[in-house]
PDB file of N, CA and C in Angstrom:
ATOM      1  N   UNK A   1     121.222  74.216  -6.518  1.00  0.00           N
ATOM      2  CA  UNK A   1     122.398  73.557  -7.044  1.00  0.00           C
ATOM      3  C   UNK A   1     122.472  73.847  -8.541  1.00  0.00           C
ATOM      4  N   UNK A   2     123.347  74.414  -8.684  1.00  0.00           N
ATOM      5  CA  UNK A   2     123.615  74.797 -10.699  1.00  0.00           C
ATOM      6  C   UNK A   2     124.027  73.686 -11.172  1.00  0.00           C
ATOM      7  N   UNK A   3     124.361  73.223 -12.637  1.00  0.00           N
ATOM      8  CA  UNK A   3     124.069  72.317 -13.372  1.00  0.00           C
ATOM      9  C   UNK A   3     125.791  71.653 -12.630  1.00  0.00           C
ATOM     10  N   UNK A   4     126.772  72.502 -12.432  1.00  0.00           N
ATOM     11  CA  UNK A   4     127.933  72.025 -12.686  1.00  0.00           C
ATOM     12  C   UNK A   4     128.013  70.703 -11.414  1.00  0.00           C
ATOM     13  N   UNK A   5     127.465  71.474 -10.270  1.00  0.00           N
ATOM     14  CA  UNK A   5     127.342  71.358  -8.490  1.00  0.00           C
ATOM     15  C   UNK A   5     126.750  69.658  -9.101  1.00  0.00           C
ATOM     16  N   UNK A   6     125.414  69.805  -9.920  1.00  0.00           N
ATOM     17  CA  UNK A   6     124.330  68.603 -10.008  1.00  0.00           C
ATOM     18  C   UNK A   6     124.991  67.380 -11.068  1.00  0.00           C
ATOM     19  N   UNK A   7     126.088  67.744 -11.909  1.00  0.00           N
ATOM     20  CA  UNK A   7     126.690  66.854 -12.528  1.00  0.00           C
ATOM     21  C   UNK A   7     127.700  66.034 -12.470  1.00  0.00           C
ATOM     22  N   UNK A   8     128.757  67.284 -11.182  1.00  0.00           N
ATOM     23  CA  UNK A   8     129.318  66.481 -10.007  1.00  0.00           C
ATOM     24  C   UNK A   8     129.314  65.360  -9.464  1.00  0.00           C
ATOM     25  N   UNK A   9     128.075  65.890  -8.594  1.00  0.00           N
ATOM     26  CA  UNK A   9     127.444  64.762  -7.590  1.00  0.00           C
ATOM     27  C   UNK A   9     127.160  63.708  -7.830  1.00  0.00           C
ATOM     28  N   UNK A  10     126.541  63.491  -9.293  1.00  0.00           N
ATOM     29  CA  UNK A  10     126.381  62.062  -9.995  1.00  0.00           C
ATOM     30  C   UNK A  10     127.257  61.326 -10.432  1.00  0.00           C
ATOM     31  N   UNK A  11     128.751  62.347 -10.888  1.00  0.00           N
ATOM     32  CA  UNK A  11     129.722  61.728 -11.271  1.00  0.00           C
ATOM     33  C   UNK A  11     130.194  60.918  -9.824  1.00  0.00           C
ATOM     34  N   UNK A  12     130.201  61.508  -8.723  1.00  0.00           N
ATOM     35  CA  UNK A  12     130.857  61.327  -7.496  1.00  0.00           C
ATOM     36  C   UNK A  12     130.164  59.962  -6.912  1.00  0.00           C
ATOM     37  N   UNK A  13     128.805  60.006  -7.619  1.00  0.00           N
ATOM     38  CA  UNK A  13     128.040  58.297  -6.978  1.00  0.00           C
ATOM     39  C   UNK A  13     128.116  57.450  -8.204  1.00  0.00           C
ATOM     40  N   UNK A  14     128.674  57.518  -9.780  1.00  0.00           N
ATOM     41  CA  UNK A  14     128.965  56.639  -9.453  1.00  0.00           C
ATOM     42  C   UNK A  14     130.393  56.203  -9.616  1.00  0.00           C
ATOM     43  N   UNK A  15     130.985  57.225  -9.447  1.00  0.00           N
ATOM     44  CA  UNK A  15     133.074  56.475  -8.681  1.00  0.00           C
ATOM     45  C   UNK A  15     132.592  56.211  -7.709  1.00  0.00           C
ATOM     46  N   UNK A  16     131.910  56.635  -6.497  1.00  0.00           N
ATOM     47  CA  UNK A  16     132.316  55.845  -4.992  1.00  0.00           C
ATOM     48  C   UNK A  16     130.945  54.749  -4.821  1.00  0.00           C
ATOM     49  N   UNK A  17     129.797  55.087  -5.067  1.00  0.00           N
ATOM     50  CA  UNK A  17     128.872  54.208  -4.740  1.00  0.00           C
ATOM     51  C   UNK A  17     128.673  52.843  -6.280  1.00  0.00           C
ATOM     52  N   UNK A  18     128.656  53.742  -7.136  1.00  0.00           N
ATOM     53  CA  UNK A  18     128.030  52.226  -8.320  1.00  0.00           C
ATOM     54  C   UNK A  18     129.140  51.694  -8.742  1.00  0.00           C
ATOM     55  N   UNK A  19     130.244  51.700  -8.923  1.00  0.00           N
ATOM     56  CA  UNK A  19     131.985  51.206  -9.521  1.00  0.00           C
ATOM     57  C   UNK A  19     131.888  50.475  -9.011  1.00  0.00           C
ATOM     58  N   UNK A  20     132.421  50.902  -7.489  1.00  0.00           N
ATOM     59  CA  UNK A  20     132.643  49.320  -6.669  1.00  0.00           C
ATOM     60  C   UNK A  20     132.204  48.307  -6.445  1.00  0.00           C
ATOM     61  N   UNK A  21     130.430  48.832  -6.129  1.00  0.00           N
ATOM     62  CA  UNK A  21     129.945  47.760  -6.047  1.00  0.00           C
ATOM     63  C   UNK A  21     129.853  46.527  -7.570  1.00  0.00           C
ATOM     64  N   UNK A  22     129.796  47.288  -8.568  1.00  0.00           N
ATOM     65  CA  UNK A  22     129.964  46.749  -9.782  1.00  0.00           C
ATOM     66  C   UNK A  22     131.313  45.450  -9.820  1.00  0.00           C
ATOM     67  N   UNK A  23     132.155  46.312  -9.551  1.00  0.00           N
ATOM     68  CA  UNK A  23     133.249  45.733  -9.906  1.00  0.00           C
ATOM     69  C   UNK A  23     133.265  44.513  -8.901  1.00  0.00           C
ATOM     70  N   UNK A  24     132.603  44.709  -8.121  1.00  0.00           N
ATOM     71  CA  UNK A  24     132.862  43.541  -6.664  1.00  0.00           C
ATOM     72  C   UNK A  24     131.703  42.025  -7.612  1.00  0.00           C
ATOM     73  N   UNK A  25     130.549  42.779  -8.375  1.00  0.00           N
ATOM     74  CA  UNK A  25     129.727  42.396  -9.039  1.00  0.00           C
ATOM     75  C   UNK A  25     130.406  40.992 -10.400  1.00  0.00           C
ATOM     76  N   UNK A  26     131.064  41.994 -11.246  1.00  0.00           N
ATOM     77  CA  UNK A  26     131.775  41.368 -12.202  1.00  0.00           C
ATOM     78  C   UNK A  26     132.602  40.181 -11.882  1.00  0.00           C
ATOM     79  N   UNK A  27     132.933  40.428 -10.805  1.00  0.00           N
ATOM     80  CA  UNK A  27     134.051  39.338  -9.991  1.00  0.00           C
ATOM     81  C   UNK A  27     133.541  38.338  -9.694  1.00  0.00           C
ATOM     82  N   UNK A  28     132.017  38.167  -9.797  1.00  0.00           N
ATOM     83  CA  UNK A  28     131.574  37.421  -9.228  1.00  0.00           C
ATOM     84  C   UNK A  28     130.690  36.622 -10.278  1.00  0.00           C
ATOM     85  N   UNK A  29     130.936  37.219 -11.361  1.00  0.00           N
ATOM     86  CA  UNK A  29     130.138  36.842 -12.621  1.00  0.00           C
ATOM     87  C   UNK A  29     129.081  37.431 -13.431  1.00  0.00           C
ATOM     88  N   UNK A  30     128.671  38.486 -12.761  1.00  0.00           N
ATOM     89  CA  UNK A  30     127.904  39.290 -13.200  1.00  0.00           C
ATOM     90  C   UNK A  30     128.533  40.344 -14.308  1.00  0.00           C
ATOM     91  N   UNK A  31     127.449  41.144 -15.465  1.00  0.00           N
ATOM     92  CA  UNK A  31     127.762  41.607 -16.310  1.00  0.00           C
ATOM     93  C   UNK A  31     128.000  42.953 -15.652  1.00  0.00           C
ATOM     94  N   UNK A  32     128.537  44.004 -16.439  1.00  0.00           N
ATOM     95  CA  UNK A  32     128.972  45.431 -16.171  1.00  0.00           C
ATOM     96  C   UNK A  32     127.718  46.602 -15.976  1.00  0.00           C
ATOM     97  N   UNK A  33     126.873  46.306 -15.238  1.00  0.00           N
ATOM     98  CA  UNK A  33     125.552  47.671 -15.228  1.00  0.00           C
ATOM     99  C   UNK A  33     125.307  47.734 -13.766  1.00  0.00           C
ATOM    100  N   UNK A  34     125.002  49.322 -13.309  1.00  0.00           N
ATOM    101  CA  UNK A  34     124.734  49.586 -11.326  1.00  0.00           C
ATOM    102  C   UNK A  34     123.685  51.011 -12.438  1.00  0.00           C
ATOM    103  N   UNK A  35     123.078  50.967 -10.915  1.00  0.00           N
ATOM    104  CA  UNK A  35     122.248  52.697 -11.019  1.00  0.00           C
ATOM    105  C   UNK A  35     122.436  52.763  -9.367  1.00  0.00           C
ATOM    106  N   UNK A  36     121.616  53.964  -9.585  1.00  0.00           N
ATOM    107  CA  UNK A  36     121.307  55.044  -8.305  1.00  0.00           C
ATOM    108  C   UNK A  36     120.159  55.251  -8.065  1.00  0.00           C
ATOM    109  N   UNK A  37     119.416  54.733  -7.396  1.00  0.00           N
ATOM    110  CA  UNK A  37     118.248  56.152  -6.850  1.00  0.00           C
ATOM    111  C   UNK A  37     118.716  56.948  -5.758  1.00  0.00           C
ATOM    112  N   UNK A  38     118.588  58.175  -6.194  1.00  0.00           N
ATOM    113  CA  UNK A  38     119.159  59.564  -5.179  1.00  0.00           C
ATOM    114  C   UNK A  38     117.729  59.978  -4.881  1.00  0.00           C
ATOM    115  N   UNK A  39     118.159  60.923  -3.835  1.00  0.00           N
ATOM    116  CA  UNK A  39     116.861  61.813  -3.103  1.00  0.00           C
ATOM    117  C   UNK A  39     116.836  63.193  -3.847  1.00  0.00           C
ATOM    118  N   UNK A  40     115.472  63.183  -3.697  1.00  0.00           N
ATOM    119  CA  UNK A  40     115.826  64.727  -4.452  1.00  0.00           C
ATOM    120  C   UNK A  40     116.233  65.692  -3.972  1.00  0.00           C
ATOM    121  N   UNK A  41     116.112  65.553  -2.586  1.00  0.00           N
ATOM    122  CA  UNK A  41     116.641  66.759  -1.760  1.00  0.00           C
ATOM    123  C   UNK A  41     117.516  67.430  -2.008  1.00  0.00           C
ATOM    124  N   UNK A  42     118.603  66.239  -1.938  1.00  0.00           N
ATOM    125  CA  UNK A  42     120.137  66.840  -1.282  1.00  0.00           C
ATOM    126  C   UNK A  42     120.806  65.879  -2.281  1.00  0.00           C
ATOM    127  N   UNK A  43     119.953  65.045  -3.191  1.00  0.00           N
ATOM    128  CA  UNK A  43     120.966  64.045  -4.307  1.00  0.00           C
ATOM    129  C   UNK A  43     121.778  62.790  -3.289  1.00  0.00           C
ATOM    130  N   UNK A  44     121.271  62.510  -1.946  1.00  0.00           N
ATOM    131  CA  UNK A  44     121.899  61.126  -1.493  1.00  0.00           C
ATOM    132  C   UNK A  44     121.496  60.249  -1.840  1.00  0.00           C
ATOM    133  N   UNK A  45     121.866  58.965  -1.388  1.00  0.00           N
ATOM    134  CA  UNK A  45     122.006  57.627  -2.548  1.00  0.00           C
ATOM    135  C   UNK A  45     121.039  57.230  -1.830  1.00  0.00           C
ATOM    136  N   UNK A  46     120.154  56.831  -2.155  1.00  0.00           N
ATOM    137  CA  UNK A  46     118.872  55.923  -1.215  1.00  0.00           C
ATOM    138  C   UNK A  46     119.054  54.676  -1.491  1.00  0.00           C
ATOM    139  N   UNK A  47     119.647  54.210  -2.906  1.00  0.00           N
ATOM    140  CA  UNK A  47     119.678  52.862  -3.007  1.00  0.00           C
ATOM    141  C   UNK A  47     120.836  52.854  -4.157  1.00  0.00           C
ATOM    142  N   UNK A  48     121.791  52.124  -4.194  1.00  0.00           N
ATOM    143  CA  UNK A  48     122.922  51.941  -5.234  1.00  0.00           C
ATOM    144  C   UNK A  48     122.751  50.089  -5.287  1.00  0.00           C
ATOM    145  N   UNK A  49     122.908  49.919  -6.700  1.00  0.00           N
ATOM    146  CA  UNK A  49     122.675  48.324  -6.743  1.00  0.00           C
ATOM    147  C   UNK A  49     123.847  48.129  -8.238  1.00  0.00           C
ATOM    148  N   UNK A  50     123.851  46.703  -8.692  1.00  0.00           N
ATOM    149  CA  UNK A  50     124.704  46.227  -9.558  1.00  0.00           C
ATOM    150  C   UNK A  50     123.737  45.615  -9.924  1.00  0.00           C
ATOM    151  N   UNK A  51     124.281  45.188 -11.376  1.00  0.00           N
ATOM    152  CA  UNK A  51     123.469  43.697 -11.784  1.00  0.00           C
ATOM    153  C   UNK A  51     123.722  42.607 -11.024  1.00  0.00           C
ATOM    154  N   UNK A  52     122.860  41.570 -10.973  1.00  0.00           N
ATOM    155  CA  UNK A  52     122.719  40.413 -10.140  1.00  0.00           C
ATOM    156  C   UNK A  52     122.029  39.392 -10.578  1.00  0.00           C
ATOM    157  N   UNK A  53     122.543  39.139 -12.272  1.00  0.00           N
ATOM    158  CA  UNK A  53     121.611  38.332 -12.956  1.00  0.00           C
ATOM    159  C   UNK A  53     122.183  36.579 -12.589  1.00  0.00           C
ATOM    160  N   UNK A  54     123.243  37.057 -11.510  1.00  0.00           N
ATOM    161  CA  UNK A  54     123.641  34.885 -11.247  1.00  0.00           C
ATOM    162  C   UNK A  54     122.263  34.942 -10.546  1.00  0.00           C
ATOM    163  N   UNK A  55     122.099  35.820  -9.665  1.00  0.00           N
ATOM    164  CA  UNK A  55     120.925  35.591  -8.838  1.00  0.00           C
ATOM    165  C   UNK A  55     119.234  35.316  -9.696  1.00  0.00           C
ATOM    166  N   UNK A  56     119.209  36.042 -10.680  1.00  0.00           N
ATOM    167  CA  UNK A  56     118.261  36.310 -11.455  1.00  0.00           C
ATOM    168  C   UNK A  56     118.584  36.743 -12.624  1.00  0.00           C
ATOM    169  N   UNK A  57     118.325  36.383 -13.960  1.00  0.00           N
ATOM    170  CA  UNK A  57     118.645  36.895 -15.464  1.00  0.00           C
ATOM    171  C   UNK A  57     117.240  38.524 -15.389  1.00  0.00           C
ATOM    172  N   UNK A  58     117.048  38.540 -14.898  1.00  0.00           N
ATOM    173  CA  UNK A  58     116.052  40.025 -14.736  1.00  0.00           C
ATOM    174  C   UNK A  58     116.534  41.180 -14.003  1.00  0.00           C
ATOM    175  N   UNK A  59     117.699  40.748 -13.130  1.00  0.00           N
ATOM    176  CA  UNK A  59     118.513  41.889 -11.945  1.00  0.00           C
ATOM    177  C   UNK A  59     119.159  42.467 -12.857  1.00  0.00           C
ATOM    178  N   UNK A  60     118.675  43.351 -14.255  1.00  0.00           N
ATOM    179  CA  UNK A  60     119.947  44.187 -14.440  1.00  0.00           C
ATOM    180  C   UNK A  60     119.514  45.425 -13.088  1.00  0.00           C
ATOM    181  N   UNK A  61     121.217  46.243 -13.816  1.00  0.00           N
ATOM    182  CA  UNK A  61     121.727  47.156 -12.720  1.00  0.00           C
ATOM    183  C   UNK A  61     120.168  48.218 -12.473  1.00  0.00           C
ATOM    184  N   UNK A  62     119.738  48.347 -12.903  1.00  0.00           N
ATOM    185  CA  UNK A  62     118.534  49.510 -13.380  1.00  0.00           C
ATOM    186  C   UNK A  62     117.090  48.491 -12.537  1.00  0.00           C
ATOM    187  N   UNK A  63     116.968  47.445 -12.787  1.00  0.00           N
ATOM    188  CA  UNK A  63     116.072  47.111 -11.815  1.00  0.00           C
ATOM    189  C   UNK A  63     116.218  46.160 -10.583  1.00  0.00           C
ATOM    190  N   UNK A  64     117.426  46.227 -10.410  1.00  0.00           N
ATOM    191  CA  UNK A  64     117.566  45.048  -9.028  1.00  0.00           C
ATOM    192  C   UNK A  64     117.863  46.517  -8.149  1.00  0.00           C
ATOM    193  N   UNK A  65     118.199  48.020  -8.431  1.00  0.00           N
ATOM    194  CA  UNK A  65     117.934  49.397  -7.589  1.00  0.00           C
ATOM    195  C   UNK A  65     116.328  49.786  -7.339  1.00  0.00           C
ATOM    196  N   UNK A  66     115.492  48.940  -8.486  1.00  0.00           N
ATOM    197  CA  UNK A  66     114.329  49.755  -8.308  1.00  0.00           C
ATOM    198  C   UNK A  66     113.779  48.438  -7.094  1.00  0.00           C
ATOM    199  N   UNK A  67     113.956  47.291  -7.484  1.00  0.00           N
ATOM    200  CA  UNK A  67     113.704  46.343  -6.473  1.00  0.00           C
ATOM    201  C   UNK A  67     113.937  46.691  -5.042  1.00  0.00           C
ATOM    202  N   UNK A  68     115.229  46.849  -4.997  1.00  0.00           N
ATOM    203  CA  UNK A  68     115.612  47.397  -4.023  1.00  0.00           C
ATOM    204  C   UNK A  68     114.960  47.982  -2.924  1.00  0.00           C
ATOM    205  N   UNK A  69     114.573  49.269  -3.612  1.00  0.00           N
ATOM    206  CA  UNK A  69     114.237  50.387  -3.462  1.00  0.00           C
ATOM    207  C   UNK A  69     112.884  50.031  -2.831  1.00  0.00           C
ATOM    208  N   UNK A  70     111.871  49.428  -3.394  1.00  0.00           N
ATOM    209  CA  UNK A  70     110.530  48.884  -2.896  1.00  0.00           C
ATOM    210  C   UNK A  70     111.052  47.672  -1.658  1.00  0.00           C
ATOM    211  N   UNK A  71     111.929  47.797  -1.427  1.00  0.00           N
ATOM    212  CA  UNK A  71     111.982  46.735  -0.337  1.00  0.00           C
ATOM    213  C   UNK A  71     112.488  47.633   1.059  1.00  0.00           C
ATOM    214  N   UNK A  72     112.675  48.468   1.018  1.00  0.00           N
ATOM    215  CA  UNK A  72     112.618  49.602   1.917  1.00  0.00           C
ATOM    216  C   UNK A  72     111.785  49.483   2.993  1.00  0.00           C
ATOM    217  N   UNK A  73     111.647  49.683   3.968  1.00  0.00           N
ATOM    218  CA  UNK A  73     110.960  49.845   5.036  1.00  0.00           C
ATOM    219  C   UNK A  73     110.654  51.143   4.519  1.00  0.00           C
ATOM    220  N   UNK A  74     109.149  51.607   4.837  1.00  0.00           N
ATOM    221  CA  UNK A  74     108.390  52.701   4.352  1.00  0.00           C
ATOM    222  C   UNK A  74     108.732  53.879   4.644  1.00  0.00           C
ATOM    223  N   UNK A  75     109.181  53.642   6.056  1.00  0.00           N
ATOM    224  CA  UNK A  75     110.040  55.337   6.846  1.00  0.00           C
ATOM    225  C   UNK A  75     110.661  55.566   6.256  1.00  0.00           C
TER     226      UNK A  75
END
């Protein structure tokens, strides 16, 4: 994948995967931050999250994905 293909793809997760969920986020009281963890493979979303600090003042967007992410079933 060349740089253009790989800068794409990130743009593309987050308009369809981190926005929305964000925005569904904000609505709800939460501040403006989502991430991604992608695969390295093929760059799919393994985990897309928002902040979720009503839930917790520690859920920013960057670690309520890594949380996430460890909550995975191992397969």
């Amino acid at each position: 994948m060349d740089t253009a293909d790989f800068i794409s793809r990130l743009l593309d997760v987050i308009e369809h995967d981190v926005v929305p969920m964000t925005a569904r986020g904000v609505a709800q009281g939460n501040k403006l931050f989502g991430a991604a963890i992608l695969r390295k493979s093929d760059l799919s979303v393994v985990v897309a999250e928002t902040n979720n600090e009503t839930e917790n003042p520690l859920w920013h967007g960057e670690m309520h994905a890594i949380k996430r992410f460890f909550e995975l079933p191992a397969d």
